[in-house]
Protein backbone atom coordinates (compact mmCIF):
# COMPACT_ATOMS: atom_id res chain seq x y z
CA UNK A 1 111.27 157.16 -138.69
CA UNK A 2 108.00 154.95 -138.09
CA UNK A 3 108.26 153.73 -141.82
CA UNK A 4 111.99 152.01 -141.64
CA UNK A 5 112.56 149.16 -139.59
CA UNK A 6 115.49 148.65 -137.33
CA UNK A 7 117.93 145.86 -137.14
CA UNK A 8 115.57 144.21 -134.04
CA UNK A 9 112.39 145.38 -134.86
CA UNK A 10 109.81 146.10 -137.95
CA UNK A 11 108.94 149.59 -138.24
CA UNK A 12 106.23 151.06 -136.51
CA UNK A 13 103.64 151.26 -139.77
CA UNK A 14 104.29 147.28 -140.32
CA UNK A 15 103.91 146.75 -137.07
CA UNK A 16 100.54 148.80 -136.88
CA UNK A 17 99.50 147.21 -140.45
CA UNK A 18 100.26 143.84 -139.49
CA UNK A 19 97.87 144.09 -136.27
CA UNK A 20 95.29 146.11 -137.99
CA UNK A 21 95.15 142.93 -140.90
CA UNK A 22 95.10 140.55 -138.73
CA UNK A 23 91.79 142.20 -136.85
CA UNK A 24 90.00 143.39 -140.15
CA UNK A 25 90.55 139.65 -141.62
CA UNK A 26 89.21 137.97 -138.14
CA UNK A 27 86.34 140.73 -139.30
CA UNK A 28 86.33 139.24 -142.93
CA UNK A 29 85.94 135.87 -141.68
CA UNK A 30 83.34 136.40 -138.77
CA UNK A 31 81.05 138.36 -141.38
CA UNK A 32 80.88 135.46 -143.95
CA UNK A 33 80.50 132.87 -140.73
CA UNK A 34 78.18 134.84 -138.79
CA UNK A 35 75.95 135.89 -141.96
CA UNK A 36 73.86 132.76 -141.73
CA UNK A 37 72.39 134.18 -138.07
CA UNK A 38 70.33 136.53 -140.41
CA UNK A 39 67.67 135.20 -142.95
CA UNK A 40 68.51 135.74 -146.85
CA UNK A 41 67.01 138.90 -148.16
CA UNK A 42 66.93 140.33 -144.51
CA UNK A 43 68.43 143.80 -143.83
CA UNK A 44 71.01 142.06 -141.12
CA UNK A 45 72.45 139.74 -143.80
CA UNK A 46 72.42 142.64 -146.36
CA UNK A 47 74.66 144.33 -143.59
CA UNK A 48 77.02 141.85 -142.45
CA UNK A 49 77.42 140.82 -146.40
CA UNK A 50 78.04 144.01 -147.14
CA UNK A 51 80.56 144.85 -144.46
CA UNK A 52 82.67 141.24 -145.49
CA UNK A 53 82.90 143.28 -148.81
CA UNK A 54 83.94 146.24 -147.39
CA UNK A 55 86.39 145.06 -145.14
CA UNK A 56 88.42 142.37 -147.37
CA UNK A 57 88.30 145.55 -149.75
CA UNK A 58 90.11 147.44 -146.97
CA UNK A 59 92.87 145.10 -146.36
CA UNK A 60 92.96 144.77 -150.50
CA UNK A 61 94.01 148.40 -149.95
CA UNK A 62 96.20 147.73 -147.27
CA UNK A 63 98.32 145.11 -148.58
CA UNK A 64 99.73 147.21 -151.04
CA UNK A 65 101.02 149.72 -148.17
CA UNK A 66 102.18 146.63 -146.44
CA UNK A 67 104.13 145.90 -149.60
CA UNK A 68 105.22 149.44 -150.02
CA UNK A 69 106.61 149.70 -146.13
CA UNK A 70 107.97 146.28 -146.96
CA UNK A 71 110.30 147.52 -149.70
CA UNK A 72 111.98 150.25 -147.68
CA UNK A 73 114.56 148.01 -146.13
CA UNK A 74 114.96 144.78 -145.05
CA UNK A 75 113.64 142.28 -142.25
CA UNK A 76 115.17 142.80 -139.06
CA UNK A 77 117.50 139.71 -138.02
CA UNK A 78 116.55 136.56 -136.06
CA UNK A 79 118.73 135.56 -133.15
CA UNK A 80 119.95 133.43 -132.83
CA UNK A 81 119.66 132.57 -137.12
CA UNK A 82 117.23 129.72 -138.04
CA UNK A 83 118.45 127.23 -140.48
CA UNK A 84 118.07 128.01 -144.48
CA UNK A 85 115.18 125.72 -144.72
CA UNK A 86 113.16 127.41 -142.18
CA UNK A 87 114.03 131.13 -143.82
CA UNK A 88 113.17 129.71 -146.91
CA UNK A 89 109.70 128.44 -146.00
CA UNK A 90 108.49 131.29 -144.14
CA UNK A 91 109.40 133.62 -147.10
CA UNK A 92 107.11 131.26 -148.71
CA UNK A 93 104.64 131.71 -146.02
CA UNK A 94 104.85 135.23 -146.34
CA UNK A 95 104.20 135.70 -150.32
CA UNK A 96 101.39 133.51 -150.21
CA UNK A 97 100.16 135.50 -147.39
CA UNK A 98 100.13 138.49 -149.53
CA UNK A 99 98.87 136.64 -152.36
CA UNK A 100 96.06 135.33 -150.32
CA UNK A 101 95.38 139.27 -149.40
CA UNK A 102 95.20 140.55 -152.82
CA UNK A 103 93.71 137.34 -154.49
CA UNK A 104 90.66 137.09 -152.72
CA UNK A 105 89.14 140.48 -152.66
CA UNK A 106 89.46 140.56 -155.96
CA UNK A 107 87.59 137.19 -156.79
CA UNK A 108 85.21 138.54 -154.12
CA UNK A 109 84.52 141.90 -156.43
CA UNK A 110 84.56 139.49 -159.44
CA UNK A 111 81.62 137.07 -157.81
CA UNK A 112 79.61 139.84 -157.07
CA UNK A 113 80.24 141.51 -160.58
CA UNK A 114 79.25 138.22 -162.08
CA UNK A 115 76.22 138.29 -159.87
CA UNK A 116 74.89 141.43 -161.44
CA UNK A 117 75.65 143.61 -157.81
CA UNK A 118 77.12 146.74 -157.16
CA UNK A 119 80.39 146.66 -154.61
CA UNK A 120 80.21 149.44 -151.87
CA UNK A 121 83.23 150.75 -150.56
CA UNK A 122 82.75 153.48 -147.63
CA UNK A 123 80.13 155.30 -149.69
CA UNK A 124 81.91 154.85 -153.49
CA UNK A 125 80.11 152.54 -156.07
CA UNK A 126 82.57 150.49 -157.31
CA UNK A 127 82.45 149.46 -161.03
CA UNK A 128 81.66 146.04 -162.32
CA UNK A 129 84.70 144.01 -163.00
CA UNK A 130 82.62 141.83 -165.66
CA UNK A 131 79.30 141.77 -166.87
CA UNK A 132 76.50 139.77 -164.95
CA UNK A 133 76.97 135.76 -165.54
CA UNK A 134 75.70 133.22 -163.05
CA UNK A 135 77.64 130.65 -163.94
CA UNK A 136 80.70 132.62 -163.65
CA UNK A 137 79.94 134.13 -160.20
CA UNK A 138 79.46 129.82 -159.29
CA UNK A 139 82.43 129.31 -160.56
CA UNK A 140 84.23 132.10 -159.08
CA UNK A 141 82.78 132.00 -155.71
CA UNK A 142 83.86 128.09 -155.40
CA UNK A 143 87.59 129.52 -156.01
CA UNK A 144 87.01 132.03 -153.37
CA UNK A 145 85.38 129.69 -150.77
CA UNK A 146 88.67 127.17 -151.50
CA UNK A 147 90.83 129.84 -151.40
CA UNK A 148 89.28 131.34 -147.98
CA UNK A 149 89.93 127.91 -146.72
CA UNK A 150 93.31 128.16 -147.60
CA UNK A 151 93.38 131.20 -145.73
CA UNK A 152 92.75 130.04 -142.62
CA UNK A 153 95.46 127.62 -142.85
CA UNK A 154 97.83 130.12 -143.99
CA UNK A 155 97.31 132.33 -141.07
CA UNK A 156 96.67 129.85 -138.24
CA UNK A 157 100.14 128.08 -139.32
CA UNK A 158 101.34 131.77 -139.21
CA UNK A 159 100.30 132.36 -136.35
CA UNK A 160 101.34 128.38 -134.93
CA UNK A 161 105.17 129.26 -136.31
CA UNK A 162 105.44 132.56 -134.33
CA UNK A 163 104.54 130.76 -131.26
CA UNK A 164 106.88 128.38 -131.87
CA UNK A 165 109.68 130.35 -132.81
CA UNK A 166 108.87 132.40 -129.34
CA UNK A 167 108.18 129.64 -127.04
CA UNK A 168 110.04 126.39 -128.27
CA UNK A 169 113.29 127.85 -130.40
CA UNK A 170 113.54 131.27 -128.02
CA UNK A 171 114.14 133.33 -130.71
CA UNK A 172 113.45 136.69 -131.59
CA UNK A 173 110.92 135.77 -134.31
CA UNK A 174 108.23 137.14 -132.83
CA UNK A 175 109.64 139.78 -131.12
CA UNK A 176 110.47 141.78 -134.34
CA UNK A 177 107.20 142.18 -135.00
CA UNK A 178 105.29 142.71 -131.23
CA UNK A 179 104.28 146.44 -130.43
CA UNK A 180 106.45 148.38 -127.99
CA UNK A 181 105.49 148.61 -124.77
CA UNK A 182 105.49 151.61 -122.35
């Protein structure tokens, strides 16, 4: 079944999800860096603004079925077994991973709320979390711009402890979660 995982591997969904996030947040992040090519008020900044929104909604949505596929069994095993401390912090890691994903596209829909703007999401108008207050949205977009900082130490050390799990310990680390091939 492509939802449970196996005592080597992650299922096929995590696998799939964990991929897809990574691409749709490299999205996230390129929008919000690359939005500064366009002038303010323009119709290419309106775009690309509009598409960050969209797309950290997406992996808002997403998170949750990563939790859900999460909770269907437990992680394969690492061979050979890292110490306690090292199991310990990349639990960590992992938590405020998913924290990270469902924290900030919700202060993102709160800033914009505060701002007095509609959120689209593929077509929908999403409601206002909280009625228009510019001092809010400043105070909730400097939370959001920290924690976006945050996030790209979270996922480059991520990213930095699956390479070294692979390449330096030669475990199986990164293995568990690499898609099939052939």
């Amino acid at each position: 079944m492509p939802w449970k995982n196996s005592d080597s591997r992650y299922s096929t969904v995590s696998i799939t999800l964990h991929w897809l996030m990574l691409v749709l947040l490299a999205l996230v992040y390129a929008c919000i860096e690359f939005r500064g090519i366009f002038p303010k008020g323009s119709g290419g900044r309106t775009l690309i603004t509009e598409s960050h929104f969209m797309l950290g909604l997406t992996v808002f949505v997403l998170v949750w079925l990563r939790l859900f596929a999460r909770s269907l069994g437990p992680a394969p095993q690492i061979f050979p077994a890292s110490p306690h401390w090292q199991t310990t912090l990349a639990r960590l890691m992992h938590w405020a991973l998913y924290i990270f994903m469902i924290a900030m596209p919700i202060l993102g829909w709160l800033v914009t709320s505060a701002k007095g703007h509609q959120v689209m999401f593929y077509g929908f108008d999403l409601p206002l979390l909280v009625s228009e207050d510019k001092a809010l949205a400043r105070q909730i977009e400097g939370w959001h711009v920290l924690g976006g900082t945050i996030g790209y130490w979270l996922i480059g050390l991520h990213a930095v402890a699956g390479i070294y799990h692979h390449y330096v310990v030669g475990d199986n680390t990164l293995l568990r979660m690499m898609p099939k091939r052939g």
